[in-house]
PDB file of N, CA and C in Angstrom:
ATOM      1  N   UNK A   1     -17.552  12.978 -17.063  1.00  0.00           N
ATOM      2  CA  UNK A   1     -16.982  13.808 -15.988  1.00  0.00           C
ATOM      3  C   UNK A   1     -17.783  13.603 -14.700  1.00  0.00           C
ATOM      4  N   UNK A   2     -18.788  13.863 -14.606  1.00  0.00           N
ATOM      5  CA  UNK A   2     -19.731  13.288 -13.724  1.00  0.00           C
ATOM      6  C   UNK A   2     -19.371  11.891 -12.944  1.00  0.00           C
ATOM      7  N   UNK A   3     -19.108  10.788 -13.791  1.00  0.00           N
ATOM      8  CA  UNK A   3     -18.688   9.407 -12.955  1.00  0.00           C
ATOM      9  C   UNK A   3     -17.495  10.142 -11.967  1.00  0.00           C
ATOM     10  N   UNK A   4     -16.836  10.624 -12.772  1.00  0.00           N
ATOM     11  CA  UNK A   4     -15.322  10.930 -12.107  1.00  0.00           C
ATOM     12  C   UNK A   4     -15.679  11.831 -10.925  1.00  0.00           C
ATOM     13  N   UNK A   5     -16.699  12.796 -10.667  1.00  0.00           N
ATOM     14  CA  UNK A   5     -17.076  13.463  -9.557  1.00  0.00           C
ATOM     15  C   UNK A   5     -17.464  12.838  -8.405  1.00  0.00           C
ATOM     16  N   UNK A   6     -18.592  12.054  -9.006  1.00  0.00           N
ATOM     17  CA  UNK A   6     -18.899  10.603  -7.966  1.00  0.00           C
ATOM     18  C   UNK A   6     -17.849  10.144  -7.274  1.00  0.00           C
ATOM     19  N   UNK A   7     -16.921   9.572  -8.288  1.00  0.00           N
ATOM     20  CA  UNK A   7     -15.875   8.474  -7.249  1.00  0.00           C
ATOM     21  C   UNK A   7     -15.172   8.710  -6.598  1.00  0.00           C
ATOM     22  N   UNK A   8     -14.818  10.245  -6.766  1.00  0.00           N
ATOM     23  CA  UNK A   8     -14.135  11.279  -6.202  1.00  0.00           C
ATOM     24  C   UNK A   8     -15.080  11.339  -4.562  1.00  0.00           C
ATOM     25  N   UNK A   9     -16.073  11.736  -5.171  1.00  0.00           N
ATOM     26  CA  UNK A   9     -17.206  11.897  -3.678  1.00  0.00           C
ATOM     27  C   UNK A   9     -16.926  10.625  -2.747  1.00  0.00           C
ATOM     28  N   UNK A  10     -16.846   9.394  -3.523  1.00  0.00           N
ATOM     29  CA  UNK A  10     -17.406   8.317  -3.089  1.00  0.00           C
ATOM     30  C   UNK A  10     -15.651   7.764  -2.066  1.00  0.00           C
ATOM     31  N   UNK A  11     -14.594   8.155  -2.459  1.00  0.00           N
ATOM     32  CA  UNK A  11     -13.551   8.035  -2.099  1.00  0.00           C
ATOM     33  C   UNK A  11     -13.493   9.347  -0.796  1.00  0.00           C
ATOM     34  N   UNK A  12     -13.629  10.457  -0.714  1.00  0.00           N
ATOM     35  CA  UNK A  12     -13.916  11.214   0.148  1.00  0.00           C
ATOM     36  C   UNK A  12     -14.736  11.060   1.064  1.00  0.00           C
ATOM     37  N   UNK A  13     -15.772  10.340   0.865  1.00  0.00           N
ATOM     38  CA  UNK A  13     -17.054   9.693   2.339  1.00  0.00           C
ATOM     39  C   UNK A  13     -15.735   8.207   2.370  1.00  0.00           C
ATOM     40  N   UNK A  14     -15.546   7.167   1.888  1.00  0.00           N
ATOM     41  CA  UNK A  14     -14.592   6.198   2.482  1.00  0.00           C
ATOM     42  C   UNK A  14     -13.504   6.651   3.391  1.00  0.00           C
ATOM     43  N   UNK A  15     -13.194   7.755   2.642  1.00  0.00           N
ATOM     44  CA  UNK A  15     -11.836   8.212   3.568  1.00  0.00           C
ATOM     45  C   UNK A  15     -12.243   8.733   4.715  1.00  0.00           C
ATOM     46  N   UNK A  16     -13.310   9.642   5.342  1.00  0.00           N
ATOM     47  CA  UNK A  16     -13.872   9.767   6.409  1.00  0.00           C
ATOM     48  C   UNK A  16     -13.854   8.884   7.175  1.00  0.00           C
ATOM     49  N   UNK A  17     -14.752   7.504   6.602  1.00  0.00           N
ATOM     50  CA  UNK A  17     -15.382   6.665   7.254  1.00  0.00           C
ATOM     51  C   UNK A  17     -13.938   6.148   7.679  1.00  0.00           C
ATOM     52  N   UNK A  18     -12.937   6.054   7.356  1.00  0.00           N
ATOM     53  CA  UNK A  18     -12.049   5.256   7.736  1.00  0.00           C
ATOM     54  C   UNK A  18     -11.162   6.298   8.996  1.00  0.00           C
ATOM     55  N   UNK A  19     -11.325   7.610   8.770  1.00  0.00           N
ATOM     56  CA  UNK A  19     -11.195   8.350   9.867  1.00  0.00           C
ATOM     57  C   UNK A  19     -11.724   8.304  10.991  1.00  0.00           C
ATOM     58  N   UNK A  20     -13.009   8.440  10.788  1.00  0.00           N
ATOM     59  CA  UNK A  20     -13.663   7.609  12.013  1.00  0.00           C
ATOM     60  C   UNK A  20     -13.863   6.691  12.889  1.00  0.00           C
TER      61      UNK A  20
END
């Protein structure tokens, strides 16, 4: 469950970054 929190995180900072 943990990985899955990460990639979750890790897809949420990309999606920013791509907002930006």
């Amino acid at each position: 469950e943990e990985y899955r929190t990460i990639t979750a995180m890790r897809f949420k900072t990309e999606d920013d970054g791509f907002k930006l």
